[in-house]
C-alpha atoms as a PDB file:
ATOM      1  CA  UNK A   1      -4.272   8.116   4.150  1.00  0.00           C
ATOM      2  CA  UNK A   2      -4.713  11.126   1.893  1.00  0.00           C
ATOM      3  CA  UNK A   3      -2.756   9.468  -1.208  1.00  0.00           C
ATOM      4  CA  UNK A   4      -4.268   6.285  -0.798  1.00  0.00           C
ATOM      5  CA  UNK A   5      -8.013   7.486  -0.788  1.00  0.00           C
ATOM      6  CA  UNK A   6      -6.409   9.502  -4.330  1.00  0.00           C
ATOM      7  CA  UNK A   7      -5.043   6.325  -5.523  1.00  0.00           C
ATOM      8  CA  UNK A   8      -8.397   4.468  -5.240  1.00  0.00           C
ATOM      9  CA  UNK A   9     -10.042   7.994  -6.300  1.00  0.00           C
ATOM     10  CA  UNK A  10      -8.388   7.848  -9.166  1.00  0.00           C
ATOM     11  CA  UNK A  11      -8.700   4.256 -10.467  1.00  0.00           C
ATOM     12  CA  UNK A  12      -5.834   3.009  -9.040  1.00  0.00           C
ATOM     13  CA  UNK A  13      -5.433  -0.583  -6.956  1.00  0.00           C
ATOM     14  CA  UNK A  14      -4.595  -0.934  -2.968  1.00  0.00           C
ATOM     15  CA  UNK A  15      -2.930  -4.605  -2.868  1.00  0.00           C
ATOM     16  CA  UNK A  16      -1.938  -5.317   0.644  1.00  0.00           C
ATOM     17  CA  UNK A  17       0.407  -8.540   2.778  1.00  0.00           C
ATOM     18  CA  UNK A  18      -0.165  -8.767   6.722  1.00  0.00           C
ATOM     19  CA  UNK A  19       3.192 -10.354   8.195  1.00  0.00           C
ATOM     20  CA  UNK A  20       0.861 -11.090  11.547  1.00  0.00           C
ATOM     21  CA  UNK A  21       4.369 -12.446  12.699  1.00  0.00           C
ATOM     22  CA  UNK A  22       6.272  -9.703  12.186  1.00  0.00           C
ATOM     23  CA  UNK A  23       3.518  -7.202  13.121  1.00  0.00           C
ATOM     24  CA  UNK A  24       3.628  -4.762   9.696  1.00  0.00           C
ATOM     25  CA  UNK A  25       1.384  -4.142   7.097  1.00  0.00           C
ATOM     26  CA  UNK A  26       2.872  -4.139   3.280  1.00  0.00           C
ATOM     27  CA  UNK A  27       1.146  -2.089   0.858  1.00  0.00           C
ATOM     28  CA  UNK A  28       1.769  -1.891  -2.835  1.00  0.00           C
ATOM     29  CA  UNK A  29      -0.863   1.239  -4.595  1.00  0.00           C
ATOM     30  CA  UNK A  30      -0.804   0.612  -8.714  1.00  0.00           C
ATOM     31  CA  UNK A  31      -2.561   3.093 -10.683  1.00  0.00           C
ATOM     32  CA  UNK A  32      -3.121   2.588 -14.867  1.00  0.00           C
ATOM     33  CA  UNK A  33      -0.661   5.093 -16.672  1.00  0.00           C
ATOM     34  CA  UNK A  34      -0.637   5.796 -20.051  1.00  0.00           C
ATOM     35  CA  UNK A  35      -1.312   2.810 -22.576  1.00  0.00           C
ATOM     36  CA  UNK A  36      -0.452  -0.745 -20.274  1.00  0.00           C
ATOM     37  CA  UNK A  37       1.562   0.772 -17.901  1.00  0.00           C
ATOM     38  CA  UNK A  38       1.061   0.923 -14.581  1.00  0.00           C
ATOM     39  CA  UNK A  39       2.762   3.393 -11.957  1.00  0.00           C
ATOM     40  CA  UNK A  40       3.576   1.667  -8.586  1.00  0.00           C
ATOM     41  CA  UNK A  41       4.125   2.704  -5.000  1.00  0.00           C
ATOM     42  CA  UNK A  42       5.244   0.429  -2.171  1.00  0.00           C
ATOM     43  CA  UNK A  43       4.954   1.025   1.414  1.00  0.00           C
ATOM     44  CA  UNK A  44       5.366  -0.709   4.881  1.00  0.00           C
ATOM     45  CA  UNK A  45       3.313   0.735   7.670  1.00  0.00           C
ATOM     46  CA  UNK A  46       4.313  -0.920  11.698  1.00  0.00           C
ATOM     47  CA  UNK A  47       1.505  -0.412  13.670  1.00  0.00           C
ATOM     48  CA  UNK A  48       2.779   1.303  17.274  1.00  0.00           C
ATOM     49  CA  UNK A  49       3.411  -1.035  19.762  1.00  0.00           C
ATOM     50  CA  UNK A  50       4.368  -3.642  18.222  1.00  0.00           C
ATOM     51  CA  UNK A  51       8.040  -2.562  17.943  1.00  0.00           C
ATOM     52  CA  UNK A  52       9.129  -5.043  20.667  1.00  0.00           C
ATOM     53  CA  UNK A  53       7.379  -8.430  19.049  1.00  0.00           C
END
């Protein structure tokens, strides 16, 4: 949670995808970097209990 309240801090983007089928939670951070780039981070976060879904 700590890097993505400095991502947003720091004038970055949260862009998230709920799978409700597959019970995870897809998040891609971007942050501006430089001139027109943009530095990316991807994660997938599964919620406990939902393992056996």
């Amino acid at each position: 949670m700590m890097f993505l309240q400095r991502v947003v801090n720091g004038g970055g983007f949260i862009d998230r995808e709920y799978a409700i089928g597959s019970g995870r939670i897809d998040l891609l951070g971007r942050k501006p970097y430089g001139d027109h780039l943009l530095q990316r981070a991807g994660s997938m976060l599964i919620p406990r209990g939902s393992a056996g879904r």
